[in-house]
Protein backbone atom coordinates (compact mmCIF):
# COMPACT_ATOMS: atom_id res chain seq x y z
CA UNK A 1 -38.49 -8.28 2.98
CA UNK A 2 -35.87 -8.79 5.89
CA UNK A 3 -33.50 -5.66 5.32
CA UNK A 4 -30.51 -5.08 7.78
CA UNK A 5 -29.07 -1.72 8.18
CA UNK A 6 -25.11 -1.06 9.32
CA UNK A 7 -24.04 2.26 9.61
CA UNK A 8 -20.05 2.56 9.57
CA UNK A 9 -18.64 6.16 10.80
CA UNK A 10 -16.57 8.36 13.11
CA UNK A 11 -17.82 8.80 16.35
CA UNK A 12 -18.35 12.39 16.47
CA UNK A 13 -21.10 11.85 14.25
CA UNK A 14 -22.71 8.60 15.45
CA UNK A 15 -23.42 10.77 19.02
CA UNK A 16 -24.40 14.07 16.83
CA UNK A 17 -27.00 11.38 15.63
CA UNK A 18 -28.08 10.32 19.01
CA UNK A 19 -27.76 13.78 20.63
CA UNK A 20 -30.44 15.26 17.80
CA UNK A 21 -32.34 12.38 16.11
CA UNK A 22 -35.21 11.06 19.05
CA UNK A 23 -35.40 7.80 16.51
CA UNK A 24 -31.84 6.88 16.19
CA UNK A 25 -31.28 4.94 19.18
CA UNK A 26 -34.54 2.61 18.78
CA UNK A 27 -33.38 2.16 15.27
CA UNK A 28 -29.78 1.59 15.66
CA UNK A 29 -29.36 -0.73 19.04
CA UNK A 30 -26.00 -1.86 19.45
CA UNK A 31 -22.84 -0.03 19.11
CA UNK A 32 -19.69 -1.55 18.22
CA UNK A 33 -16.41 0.18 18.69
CA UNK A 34 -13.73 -0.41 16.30
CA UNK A 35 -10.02 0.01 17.42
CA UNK A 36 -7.28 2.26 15.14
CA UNK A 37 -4.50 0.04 16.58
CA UNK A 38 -3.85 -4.01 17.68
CA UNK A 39 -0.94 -5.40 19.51
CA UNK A 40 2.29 -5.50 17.71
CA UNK A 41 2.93 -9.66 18.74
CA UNK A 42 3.00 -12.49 16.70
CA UNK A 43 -0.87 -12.39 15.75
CA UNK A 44 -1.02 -8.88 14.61
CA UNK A 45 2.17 -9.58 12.70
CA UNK A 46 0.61 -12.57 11.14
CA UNK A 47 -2.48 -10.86 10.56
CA UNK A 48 -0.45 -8.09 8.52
CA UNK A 49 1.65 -10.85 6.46
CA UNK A 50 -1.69 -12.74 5.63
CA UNK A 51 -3.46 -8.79 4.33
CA UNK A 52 -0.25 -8.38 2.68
CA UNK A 53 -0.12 -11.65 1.30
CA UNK A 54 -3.93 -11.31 0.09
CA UNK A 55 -3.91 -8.10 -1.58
CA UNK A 56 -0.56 -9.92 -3.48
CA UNK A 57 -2.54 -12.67 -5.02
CA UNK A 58 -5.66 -11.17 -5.53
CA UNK A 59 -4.27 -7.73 -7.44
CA UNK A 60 -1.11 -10.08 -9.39
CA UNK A 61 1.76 -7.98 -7.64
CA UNK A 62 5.43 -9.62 -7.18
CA UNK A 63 5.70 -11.63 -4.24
CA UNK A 64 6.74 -10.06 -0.83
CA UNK A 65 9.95 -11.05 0.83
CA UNK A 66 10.15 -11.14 4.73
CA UNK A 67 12.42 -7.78 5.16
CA UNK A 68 9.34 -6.20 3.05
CA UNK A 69 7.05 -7.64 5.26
CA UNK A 70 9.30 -6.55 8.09
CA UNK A 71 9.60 -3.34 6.81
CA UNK A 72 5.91 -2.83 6.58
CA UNK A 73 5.31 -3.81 10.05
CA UNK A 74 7.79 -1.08 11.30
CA UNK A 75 5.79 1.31 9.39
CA UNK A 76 2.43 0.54 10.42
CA UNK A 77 3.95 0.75 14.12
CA UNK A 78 5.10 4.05 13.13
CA UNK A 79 1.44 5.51 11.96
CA UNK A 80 -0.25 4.13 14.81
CA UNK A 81 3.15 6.11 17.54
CA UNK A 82 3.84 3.35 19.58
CA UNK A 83 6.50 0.40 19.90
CA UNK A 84 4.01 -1.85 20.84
CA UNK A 85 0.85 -1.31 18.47
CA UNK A 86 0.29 -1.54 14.82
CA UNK A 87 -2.19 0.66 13.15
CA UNK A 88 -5.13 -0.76 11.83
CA UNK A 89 -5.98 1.70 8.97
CA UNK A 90 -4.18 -1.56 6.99
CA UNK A 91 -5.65 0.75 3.86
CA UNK A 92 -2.39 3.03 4.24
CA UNK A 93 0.16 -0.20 4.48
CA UNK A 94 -1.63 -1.79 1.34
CA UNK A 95 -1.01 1.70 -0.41
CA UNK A 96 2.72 1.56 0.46
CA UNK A 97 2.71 -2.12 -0.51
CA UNK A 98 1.10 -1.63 -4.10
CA UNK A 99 4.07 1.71 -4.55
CA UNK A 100 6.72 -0.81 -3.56
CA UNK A 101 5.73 -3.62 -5.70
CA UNK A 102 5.88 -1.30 -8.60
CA UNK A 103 9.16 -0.21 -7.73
CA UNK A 104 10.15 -4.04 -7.49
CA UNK A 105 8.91 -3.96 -11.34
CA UNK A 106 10.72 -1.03 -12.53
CA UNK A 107 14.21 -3.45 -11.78
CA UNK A 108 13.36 -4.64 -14.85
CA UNK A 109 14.25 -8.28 -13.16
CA UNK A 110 12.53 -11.96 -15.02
CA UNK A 111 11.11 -12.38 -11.26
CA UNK A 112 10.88 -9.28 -8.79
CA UNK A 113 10.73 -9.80 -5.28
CA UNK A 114 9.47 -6.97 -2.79
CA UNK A 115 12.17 -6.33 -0.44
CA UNK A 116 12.85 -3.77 2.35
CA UNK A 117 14.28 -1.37 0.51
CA UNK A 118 11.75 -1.21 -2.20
CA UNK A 119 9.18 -0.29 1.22
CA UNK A 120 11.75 2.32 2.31
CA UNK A 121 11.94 4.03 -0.83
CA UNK A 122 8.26 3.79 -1.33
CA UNK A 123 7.42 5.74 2.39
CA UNK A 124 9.86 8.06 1.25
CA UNK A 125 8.24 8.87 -2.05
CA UNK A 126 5.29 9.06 -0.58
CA UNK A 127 6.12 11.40 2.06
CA UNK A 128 8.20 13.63 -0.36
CA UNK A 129 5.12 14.35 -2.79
CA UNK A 130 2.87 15.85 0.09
CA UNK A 131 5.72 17.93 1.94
CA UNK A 132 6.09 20.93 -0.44
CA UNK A 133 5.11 23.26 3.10
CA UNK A 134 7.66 21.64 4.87
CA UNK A 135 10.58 21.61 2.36
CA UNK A 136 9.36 25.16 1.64
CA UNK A 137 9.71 26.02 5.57
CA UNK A 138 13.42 24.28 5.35
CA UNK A 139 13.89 26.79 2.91
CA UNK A 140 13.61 29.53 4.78
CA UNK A 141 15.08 28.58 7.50
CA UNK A 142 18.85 27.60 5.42
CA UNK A 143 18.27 31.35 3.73
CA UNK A 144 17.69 32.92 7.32
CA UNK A 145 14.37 34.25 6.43
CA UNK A 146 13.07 32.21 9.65
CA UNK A 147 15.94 32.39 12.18
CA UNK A 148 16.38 29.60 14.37
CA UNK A 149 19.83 28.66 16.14
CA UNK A 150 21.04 25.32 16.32
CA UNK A 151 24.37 26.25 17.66
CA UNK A 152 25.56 28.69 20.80
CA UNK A 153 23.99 29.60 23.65
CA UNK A 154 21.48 32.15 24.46
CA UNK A 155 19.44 33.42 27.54
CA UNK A 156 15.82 33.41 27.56
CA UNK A 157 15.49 31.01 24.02
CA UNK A 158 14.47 27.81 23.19
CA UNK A 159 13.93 25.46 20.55
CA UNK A 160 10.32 24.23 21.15
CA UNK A 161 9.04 21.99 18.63
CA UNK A 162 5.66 21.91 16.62
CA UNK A 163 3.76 19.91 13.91
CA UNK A 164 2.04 20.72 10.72
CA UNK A 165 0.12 17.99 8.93
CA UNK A 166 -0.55 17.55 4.70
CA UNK A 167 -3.52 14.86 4.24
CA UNK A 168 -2.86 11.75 6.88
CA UNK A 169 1.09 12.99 6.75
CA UNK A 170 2.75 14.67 9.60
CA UNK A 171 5.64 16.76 9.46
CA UNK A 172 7.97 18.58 12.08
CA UNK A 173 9.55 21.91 12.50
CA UNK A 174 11.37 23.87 15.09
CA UNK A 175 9.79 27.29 16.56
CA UNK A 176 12.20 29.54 18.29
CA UNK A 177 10.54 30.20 21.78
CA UNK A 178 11.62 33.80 23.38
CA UNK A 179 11.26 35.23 27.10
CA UNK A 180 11.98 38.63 28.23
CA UNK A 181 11.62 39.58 32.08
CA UNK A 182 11.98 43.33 34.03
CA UNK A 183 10.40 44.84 37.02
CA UNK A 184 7.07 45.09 37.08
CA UNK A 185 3.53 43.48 38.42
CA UNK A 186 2.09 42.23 35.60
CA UNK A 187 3.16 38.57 36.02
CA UNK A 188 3.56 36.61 32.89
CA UNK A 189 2.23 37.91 29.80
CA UNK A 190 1.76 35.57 27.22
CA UNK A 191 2.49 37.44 23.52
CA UNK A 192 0.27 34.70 21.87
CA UNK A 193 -3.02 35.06 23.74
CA UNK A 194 -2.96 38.78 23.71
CA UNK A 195 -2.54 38.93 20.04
CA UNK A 196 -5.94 36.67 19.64
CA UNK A 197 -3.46 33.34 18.10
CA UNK A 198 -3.32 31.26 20.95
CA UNK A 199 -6.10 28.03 21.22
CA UNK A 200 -7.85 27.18 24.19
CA UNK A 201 -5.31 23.98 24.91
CA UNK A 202 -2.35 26.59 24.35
CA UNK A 203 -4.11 29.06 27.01
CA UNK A 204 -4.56 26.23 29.20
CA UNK A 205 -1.12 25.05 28.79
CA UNK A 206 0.48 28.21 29.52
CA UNK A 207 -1.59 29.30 32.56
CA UNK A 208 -0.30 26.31 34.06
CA UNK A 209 3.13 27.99 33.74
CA UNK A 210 1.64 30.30 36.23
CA UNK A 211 1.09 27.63 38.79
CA UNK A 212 4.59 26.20 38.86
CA UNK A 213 6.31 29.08 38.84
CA UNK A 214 4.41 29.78 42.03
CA UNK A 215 5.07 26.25 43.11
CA UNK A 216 8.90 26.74 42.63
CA UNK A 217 9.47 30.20 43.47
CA UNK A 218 7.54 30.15 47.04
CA UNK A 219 7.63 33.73 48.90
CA UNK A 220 5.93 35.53 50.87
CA UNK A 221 5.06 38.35 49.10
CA UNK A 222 3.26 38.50 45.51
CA UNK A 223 5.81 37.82 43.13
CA UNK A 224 6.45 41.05 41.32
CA UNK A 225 8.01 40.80 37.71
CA UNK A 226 6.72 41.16 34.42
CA UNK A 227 7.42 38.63 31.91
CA UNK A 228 6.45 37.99 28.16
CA UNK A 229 6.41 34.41 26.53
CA UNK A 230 6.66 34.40 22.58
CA UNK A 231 6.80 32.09 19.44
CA UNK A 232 8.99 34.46 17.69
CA UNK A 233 8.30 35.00 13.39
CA UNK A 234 4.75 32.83 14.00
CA UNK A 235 2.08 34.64 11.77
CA UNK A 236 -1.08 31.88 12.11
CA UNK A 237 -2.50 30.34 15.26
CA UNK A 238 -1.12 28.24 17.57
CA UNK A 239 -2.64 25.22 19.53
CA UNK A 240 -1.88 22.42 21.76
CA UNK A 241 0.69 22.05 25.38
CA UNK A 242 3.60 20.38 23.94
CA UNK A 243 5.74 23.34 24.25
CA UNK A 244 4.65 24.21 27.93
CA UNK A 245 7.74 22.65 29.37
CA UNK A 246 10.22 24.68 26.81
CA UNK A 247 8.48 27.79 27.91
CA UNK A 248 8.74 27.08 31.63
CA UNK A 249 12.68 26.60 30.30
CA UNK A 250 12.89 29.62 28.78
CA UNK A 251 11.40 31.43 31.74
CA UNK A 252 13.30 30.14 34.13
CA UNK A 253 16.22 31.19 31.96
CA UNK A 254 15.17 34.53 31.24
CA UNK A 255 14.03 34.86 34.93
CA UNK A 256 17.73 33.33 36.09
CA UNK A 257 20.24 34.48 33.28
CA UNK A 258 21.43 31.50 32.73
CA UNK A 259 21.93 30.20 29.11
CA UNK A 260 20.26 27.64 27.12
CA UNK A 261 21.89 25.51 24.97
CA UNK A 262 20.81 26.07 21.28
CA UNK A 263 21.66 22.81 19.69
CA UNK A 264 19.17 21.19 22.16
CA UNK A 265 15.33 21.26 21.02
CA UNK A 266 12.41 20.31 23.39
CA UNK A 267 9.20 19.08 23.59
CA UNK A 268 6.72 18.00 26.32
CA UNK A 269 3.77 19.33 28.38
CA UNK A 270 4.28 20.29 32.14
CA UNK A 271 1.81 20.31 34.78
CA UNK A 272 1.58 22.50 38.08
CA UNK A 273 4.08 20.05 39.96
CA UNK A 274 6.65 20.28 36.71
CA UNK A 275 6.30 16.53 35.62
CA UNK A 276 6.71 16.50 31.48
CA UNK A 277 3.82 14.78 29.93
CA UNK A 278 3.56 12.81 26.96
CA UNK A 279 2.98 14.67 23.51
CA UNK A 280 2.10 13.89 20.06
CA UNK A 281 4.16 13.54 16.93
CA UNK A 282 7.43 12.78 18.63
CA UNK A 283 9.23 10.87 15.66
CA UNK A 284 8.16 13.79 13.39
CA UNK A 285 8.90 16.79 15.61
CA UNK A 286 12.95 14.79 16.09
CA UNK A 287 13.06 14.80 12.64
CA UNK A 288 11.98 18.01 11.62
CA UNK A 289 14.56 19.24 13.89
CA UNK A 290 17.45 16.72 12.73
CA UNK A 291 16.81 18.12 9.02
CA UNK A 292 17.02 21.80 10.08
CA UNK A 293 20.47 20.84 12.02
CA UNK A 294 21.35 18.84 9.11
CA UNK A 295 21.06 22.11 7.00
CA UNK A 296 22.78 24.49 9.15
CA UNK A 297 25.73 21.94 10.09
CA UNK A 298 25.77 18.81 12.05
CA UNK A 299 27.92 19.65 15.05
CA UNK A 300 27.82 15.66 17.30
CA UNK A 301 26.06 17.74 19.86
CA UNK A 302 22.62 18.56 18.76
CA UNK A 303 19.18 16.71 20.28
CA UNK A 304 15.65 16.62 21.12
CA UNK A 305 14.48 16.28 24.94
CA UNK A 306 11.58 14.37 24.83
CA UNK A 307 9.03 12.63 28.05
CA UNK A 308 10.10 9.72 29.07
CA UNK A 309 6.80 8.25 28.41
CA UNK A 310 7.15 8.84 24.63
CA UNK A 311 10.15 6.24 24.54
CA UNK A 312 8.24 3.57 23.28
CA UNK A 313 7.24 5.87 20.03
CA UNK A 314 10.13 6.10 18.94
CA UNK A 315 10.12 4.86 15.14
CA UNK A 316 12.74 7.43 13.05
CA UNK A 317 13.75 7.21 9.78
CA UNK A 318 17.20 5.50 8.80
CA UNK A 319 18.97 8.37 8.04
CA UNK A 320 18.47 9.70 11.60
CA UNK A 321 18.99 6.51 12.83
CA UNK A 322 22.33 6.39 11.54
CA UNK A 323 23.03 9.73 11.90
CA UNK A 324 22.91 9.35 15.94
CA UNK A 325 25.46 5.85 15.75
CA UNK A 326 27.66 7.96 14.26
């Protein structure tokens, strides 16, 4: 017997297998890499019509018109965060596909059709099932239990901007940053670490504060302040960079008295020569934000700095959309 053995898995555990097991790499040969994303040009978009078009026929759903196919696109260009790619986890667009056929049903018409809108409503269901933490969050920020300010001005604060995820959904939320400065020699002091809640990437992130400030504030003589950095009513750890160039803000505001604008929000990691880096979870971090301003009172004068580099990511929801026409 002629047997032929294909192991399909992440790749953490494909090199915990070679790492451990002696056999595993006589046994299993060749490795083959598979892609999360493919181009978002005509042959990706044809590939997704003809996996949409598939799963149509073979399961007996309603046929899919062009704006749903459209629709679907934009959304797997969304899950994979970036203009130009489509995700190819095509298991999450089928999902979305099935939820908006049924909603095609429900019409009640002699022969649904799958249009945009049924694939807009269906992301949105979907999304609004697994979000009870961050409607829960929303809540207490409209009942001021969390206080963040989307309006005014204030010296050393920020709106930095953070993620929290339910299943394969993403969701945003605002974290008021805080910096306090007097005389002293202890340099910055980072609230965060010293309370044992900051990750290793956070640590990193904010002792490269350290080296621009001594990039930009060149003397010659120790620099002799102390300053503390905090993520103010944050109970549970924190991780990641992105908010390294709001807290080199708020430093520099704290350390200069001058105000920042509260209706502004900011995300973005900074290195030692103060270029912002590209960051995760843009689209969701812009509208986590938009929702909170949305509660409190949109004023025409509220946004979200972002890198440059995360242009192309840019995939928001409609309402936002609309929201920043107006």
């Amino acid at each position: 017997m002629k047997v032929r053995v294909i192991l399909m898995g992440d790749s953490q555990t494909y090199f915990l297998l070679d790492r451990h097991d002696p056999d595993f790499a006589d046994l299993f040969k060749v490795l083959a890499d598979f892609g999360s994303v493919i181009d978002r040009d005509e042959a990706g978009i044809q590939q997704y019509a003809g996996g949409l078009a598939r799963i149509a026929r073979d399961e007996d759903l309603p046929p899919l018109h062009r704006t749903a196919v459209a629709a679907l696109v934009e959304h797997g260009a969304r899950i994979a965060a970036h203009g130009s790619k489509l995700t190819a986890r095509f298991g999450r667009i089928a999902d979305i596909a099935r939820e908006a056929a049924w909603l095609a049903r429900r019409e009640g018409k002699k022969r649904p059709v799958v249009r945009a809108e049924h694939v807009i409503e269906a992301v949105r269901r979907t999304k609004r099932r697994a979000d009870l933490p961050s409607r829960r969050f929303q809540e207490l920020l409209t009942d001021g239990t969390i206080r963040v300010m989307t309006a005014g001005e204030e010296v050393g604060q920020i709106n930095g901007l953070a993620v929290m995820t339910a299943g394969p959904l993403t969701y945003g939320f605002p974290a008021r940053i805080t910096a306090t400065v007097g005389a002293g020699t202890a340099g910055i002091i980072d609230i965060e670490e010293q309370s044992a809640l900051s990750g290793s990437i956070h640590t990193k992130g904010f002792q490269i504060l350290g080296g621009l400030l001594r990039s930009l504030l060149r003397t010659d003589h120790p620099l002799a302040f102390s300053a503390s950095l905090a993520f103010e009513q944050s109970y549970g750890g924190i991780d990641g960079d992105s908010a390294s160039g709001a807290e080199i803000c708020c430093l520099l505001s704290a350390l200069a008295g001058v105000p920042i604008r509260q209706g502004i929000a900011m995300t973005g990691s900074i290195d030692q020569m103060g270029h912002v880096q590209a960051v995760g979870g843009v689209n969701e971090k812009i509208e986590g934000f938009f929702d909170t301003c949305r509660a409190a009172g949109l004023t025409g004068e509220q946004g979200v700095i972002i890198p440059s580099a995360n242009a192309a990511e840019l995939m928001l929801r409609p309402d936002v959309v609309e929201a920043c026409k107006g």
